[in-house]
C-alpha atoms as a PDB file:
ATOM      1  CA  UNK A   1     108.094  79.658 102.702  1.00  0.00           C
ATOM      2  CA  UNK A   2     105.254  81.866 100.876  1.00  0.00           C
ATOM      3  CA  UNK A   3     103.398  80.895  97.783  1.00  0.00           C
ATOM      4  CA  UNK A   4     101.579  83.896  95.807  1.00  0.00           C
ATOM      5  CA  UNK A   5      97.908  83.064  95.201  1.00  0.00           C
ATOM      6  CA  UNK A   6      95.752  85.839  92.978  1.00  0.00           C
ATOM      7  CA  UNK A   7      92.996  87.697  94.801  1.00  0.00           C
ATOM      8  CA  UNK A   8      90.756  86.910  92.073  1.00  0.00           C
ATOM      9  CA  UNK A   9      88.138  89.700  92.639  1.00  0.00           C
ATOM     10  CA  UNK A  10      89.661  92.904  94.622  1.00  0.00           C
ATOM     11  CA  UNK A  11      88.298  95.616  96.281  1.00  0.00           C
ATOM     12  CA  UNK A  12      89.767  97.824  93.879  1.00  0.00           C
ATOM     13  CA  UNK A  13      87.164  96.364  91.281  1.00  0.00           C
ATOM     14  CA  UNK A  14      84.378  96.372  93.152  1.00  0.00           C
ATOM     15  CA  UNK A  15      84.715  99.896  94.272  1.00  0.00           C
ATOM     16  CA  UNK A  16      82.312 101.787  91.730  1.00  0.00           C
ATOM     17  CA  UNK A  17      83.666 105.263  93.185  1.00  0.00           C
ATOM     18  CA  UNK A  18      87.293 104.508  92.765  1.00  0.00           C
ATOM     19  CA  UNK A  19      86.649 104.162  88.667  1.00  0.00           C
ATOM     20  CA  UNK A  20      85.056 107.752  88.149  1.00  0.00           C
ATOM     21  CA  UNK A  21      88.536 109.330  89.618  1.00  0.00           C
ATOM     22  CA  UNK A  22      91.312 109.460  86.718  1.00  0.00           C
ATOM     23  CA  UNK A  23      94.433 107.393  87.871  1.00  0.00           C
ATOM     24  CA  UNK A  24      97.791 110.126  87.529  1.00  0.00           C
ATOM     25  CA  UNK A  25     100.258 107.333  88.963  1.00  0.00           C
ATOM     26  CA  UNK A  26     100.094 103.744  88.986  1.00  0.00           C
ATOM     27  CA  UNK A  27     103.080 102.035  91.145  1.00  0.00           C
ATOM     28  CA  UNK A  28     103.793  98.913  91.036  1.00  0.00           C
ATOM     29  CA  UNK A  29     105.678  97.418  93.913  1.00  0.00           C
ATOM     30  CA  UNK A  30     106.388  94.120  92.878  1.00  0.00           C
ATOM     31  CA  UNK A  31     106.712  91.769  89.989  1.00  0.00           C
ATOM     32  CA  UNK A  32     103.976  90.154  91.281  1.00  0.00           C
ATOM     33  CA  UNK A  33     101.843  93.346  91.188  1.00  0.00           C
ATOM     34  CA  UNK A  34     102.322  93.656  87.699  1.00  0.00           C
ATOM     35  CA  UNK A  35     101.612  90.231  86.945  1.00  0.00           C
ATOM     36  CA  UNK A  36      98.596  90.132  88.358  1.00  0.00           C
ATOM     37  CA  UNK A  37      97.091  93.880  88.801  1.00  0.00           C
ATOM     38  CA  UNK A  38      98.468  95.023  84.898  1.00  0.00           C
ATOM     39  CA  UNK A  39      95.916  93.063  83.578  1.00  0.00           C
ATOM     40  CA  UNK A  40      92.926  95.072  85.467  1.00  0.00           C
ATOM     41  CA  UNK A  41      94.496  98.172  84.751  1.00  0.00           C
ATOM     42  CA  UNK A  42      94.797  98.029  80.872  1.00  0.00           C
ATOM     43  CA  UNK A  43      91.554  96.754  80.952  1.00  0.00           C
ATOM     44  CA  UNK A  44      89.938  99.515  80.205  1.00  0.00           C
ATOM     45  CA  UNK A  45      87.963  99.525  83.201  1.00  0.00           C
ATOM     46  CA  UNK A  46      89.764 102.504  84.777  1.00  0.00           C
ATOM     47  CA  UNK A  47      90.132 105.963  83.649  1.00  0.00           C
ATOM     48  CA  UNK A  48      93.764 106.825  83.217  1.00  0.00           C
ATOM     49  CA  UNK A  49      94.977 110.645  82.548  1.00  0.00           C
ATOM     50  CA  UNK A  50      96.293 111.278  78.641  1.00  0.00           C
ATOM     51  CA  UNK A  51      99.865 111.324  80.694  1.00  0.00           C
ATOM     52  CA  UNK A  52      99.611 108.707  83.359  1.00  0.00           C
ATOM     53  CA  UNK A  53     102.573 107.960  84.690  1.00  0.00           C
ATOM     54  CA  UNK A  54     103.890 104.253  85.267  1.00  0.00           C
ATOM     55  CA  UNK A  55     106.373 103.011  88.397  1.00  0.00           C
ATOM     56  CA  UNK A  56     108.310 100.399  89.270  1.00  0.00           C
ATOM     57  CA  UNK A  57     110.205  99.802  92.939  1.00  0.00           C
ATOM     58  CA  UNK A  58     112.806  98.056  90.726  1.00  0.00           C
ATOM     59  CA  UNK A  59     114.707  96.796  87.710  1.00  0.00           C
ATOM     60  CA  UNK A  60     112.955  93.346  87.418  1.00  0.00           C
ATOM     61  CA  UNK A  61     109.455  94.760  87.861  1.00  0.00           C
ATOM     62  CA  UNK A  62     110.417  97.244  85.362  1.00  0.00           C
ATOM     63  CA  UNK A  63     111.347  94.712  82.499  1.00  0.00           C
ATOM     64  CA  UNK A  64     107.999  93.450  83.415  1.00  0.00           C
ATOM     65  CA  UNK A  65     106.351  96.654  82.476  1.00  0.00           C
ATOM     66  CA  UNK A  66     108.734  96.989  79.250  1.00  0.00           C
ATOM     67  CA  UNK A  67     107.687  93.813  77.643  1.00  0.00           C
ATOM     68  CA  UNK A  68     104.295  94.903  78.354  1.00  0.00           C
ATOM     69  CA  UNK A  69     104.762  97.954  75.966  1.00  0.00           C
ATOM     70  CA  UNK A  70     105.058 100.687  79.103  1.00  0.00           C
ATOM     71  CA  UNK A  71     107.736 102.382  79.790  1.00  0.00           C
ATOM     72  CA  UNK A  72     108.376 102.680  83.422  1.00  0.00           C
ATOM     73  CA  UNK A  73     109.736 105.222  85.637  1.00  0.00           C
ATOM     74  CA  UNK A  74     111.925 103.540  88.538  1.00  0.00           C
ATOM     75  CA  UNK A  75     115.030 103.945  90.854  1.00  0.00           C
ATOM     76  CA  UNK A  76     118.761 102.707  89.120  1.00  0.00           C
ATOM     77  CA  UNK A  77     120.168 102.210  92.282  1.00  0.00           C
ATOM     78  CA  UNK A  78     117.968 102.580  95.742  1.00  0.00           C
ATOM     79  CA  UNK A  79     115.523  99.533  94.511  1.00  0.00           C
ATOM     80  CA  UNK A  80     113.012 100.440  97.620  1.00  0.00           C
ATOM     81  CA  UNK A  81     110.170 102.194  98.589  1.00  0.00           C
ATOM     82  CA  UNK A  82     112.359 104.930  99.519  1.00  0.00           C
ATOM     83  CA  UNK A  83     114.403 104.974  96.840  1.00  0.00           C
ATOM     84  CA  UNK A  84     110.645 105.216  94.597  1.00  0.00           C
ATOM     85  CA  UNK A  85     110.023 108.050  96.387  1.00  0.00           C
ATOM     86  CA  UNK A  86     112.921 110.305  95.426  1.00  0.00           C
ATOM     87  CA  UNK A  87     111.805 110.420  91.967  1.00  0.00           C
ATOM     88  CA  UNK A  88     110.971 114.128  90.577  1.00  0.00           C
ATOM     89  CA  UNK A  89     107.715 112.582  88.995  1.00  0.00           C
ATOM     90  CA  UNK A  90     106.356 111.792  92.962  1.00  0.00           C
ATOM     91  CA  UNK A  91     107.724 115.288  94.124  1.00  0.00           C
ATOM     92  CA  UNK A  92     104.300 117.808  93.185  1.00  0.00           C
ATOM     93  CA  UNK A  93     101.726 114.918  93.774  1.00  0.00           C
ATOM     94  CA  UNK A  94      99.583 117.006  95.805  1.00  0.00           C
ATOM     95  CA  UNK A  95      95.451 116.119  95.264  1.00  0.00           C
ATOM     96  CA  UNK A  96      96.618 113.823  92.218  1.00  0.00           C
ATOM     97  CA  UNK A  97      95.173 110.213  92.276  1.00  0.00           C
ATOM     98  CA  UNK A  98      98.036 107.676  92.932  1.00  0.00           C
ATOM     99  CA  UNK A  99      96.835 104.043  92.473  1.00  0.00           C
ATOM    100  CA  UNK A 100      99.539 101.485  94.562  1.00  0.00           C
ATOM    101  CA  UNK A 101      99.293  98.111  92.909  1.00  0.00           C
ATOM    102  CA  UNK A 102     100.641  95.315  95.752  1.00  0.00           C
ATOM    103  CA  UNK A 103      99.971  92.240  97.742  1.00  0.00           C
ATOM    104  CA  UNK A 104      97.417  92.580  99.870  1.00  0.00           C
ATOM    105  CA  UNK A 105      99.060  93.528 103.552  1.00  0.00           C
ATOM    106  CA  UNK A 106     102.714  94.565 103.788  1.00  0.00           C
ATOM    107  CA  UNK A 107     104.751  97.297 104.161  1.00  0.00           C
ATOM    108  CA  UNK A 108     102.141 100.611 104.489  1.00  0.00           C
ATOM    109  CA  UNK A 109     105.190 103.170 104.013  1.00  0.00           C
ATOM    110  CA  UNK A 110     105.072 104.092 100.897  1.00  0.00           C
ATOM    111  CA  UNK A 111     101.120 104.859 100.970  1.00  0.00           C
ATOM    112  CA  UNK A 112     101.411 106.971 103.920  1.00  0.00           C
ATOM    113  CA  UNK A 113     104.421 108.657 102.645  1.00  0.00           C
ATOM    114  CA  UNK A 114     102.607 109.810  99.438  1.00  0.00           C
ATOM    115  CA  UNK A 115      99.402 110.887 101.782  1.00  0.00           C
ATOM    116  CA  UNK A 116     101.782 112.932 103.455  1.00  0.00           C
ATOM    117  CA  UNK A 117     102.403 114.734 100.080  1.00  0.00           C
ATOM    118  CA  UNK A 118      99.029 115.057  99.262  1.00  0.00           C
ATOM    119  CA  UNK A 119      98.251 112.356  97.462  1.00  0.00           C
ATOM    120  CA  UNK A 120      94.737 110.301  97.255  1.00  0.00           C
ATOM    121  CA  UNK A 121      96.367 106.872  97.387  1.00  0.00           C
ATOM    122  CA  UNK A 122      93.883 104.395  96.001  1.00  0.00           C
ATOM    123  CA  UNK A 123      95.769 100.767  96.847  1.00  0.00           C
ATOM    124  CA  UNK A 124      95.052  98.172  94.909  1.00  0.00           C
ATOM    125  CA  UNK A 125      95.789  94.448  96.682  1.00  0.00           C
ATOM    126  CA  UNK A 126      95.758  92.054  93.393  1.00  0.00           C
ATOM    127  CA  UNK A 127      97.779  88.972  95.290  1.00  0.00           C
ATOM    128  CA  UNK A 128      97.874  87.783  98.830  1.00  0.00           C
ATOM    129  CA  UNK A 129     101.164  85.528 100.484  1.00  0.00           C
ATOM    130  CA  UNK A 130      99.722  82.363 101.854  1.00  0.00           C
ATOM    131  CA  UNK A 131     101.905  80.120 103.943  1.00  0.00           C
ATOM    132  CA  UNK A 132     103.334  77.210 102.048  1.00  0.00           C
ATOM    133  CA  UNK A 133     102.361  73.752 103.275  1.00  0.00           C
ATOM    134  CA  UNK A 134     105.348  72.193 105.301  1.00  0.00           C
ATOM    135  CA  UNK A 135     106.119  71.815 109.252  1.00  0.00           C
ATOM    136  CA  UNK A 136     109.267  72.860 110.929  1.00  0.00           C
ATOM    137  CA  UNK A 137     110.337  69.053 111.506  1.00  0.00           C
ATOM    138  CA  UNK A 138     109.949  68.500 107.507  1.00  0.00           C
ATOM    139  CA  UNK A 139     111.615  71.959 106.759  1.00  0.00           C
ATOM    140  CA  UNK A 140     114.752  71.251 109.280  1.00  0.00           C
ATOM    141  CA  UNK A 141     115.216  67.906 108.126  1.00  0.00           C
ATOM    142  CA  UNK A 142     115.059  69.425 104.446  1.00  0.00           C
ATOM    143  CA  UNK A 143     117.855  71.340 105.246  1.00  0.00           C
ATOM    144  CA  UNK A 144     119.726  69.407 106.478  1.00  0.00           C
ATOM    145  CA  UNK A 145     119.254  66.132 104.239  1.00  0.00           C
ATOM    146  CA  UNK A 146     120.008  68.871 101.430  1.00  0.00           C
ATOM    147  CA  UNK A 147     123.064  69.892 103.558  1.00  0.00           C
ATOM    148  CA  UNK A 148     121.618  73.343 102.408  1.00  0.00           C
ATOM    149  CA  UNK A 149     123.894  76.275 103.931  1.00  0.00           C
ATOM    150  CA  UNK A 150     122.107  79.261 102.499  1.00  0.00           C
ATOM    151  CA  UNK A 151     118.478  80.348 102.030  1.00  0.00           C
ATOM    152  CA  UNK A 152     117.297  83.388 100.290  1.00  0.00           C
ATOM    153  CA  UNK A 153     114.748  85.931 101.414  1.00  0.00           C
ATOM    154  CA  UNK A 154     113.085  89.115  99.497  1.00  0.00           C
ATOM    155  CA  UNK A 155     110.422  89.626 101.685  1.00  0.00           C
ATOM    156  CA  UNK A 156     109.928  90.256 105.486  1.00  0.00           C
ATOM    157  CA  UNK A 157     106.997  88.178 105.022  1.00  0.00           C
ATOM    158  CA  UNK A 158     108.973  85.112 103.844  1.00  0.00           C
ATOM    159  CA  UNK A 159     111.730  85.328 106.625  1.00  0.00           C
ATOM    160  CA  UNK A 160     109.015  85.788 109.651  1.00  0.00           C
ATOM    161  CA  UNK A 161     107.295  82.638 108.449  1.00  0.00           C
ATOM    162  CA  UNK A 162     111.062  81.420 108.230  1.00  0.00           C
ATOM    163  CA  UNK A 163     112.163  81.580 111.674  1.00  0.00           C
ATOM    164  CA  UNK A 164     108.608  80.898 113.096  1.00  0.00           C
ATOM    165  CA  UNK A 165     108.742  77.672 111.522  1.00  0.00           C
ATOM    166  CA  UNK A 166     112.421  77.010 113.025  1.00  0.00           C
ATOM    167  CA  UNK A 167     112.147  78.684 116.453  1.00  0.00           C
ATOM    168  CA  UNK A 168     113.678  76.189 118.786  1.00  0.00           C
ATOM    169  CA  UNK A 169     115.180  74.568 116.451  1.00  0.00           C
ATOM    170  CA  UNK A 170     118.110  77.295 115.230  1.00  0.00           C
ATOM    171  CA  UNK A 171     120.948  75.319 116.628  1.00  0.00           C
ATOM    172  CA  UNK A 172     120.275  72.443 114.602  1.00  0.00           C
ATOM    173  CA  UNK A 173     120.958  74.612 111.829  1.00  0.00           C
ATOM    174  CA  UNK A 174     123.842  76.087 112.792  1.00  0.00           C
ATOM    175  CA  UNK A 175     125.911  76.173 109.021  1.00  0.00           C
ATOM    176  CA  UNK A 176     123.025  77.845 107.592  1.00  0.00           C
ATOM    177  CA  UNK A 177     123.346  81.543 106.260  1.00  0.00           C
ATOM    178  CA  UNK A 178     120.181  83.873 105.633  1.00  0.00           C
ATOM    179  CA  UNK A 179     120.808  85.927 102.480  1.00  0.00           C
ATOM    180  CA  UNK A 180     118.594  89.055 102.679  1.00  0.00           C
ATOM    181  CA  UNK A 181     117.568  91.976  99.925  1.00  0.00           C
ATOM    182  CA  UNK A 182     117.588  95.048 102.699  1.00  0.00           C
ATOM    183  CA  UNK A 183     119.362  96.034 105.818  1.00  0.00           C
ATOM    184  CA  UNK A 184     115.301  96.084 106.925  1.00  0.00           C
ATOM    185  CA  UNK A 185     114.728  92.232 106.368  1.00  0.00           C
ATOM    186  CA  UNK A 186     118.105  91.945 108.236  1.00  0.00           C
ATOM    187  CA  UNK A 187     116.421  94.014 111.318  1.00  0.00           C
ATOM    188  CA  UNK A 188     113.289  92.281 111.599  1.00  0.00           C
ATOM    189  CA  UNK A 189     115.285  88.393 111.226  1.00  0.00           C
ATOM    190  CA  UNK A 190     117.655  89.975 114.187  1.00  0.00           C
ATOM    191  CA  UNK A 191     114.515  91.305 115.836  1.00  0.00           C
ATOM    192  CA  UNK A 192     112.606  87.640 115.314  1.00  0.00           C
ATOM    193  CA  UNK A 193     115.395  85.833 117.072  1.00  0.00           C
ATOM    194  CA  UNK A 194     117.569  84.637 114.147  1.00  0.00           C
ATOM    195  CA  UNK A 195     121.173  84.360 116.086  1.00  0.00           C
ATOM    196  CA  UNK A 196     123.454  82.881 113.179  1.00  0.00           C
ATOM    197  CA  UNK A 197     125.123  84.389 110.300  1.00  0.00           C
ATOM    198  CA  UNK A 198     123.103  86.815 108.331  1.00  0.00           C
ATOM    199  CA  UNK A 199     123.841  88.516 104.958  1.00  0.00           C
ATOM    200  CA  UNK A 200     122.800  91.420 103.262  1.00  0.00           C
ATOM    201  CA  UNK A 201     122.477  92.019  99.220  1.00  0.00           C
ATOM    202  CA  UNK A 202     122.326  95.528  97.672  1.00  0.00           C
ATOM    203  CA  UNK A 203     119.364  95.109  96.738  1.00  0.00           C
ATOM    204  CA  UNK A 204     116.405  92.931  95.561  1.00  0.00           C
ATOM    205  CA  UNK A 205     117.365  92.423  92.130  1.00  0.00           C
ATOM    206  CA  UNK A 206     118.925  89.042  91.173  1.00  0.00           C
ATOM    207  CA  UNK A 207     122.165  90.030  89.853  1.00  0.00           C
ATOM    208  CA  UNK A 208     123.057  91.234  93.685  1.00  0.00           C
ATOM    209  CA  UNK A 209     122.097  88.254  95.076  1.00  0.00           C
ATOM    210  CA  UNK A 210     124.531  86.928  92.504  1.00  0.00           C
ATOM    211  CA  UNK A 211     126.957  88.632  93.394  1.00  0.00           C
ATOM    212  CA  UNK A 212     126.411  88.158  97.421  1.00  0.00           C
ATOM    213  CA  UNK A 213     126.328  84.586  96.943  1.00  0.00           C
ATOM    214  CA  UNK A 214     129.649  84.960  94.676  1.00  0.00           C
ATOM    215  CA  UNK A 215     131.360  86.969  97.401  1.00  0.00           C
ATOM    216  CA  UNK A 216     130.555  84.240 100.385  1.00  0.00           C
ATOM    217  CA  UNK A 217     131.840  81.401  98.454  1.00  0.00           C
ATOM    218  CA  UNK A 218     135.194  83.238  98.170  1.00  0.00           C
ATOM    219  CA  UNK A 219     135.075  83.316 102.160  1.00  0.00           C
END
């Protein structure tokens, strides 16, 4: 539904005043954030405290960070923002510079959470989701030409461009089940007007949608 362009020069980079201020933290919220905002940061560009500490929302942007030579700090089981944020590294953050690598938009809780601690939050939007190229006549007929009867969503982004494409169009597409990574993607598809069966994986990690996918076949 989404494709994941690179904002090829950010803000972040541009900003002269952000580079004199000595990152503490650098989260990464996504694999895409590391993909495309690592880069600028071990560029030598920015200056980094002798202990900056590294983050990761979850396991698969953490193996990101390991094959890059960093070892990551990052939640073993609540693979969210939330989860992030119950790490004793985050807990005395008070007037320490926290740079927030992401996509540029999203979900703004975690930056206003760590403001609330005290943090200077200095985000850092290195991608941006653009709309992928298809109408909801060519995406229905997909479907069902495919006789496709689930589709998987990680973002909240992906499944509101999902069910704006199909609105009017949900009973044609009655056998298909949405497979989602959080019981908050599951809100906003209810709150969007998605009426037909909806699942929801532990997490965003592949291995649980795996095993969600494993578990509905068995039905």
């Amino acid at each position: 539904m989404l494709e994941i362009r690179e904002i090829e020069c950010p803000y972040f980079l541009e900003n002269k005043s952000l580079k004199s201020k000595p990152l503490k933290h650098i989260i990464f919220v996504s694999t895409n954030a590391v993909r495309f905002g690592l880069p600028h940061i071990l560029s030598g560009r920015f200056l980094l405290t002798k202990n900056a500490n590294y983050y990761a929302v979850g396991s698969a942007t953490a193996k990101l960070l390991f094959e890059a030579g960093i070892d990551p700090i990052f939640p073993t089981d609540k693979m969210t923002s939330e989860g992030l944020l119950e790490l004793v590294p985050l807990s005395g953050i008070n007037g320490e510079n926290v740079a927030l690598i992401k996509g540029e938009g999203g979900r703004d809780y975690l930056a206003e959470a760590l403001e609330k601690q005290g943090a200077n939050v200095i985000p850092f939007d290195c991608y941006r989701r653009v709309p992928a190229e298809i109408n909801s006549t060519d995406l229905v007929k997909l479907i069902e030409d495919n006789n496709i009867e689930m589709a998987i969503f990680s973002s909240a982004e992906g499944i509101l461009r999902f069910i704006s494409l199909i609105e009017g169009k949900q009973e044609a597409l009655s056998n298909l089940t949405l497979l989602v990574a959080s019981p908050r993607i599951a809100k906003i598809a209810k709150t969007s007007g998605w009426k037909k069966n909806l699942l929801i994986a532990d997490n965003a990690r592949d291995d649980s949608f795996v095993k969600a996918v494993v578990e509905w076949l068995r039905v």
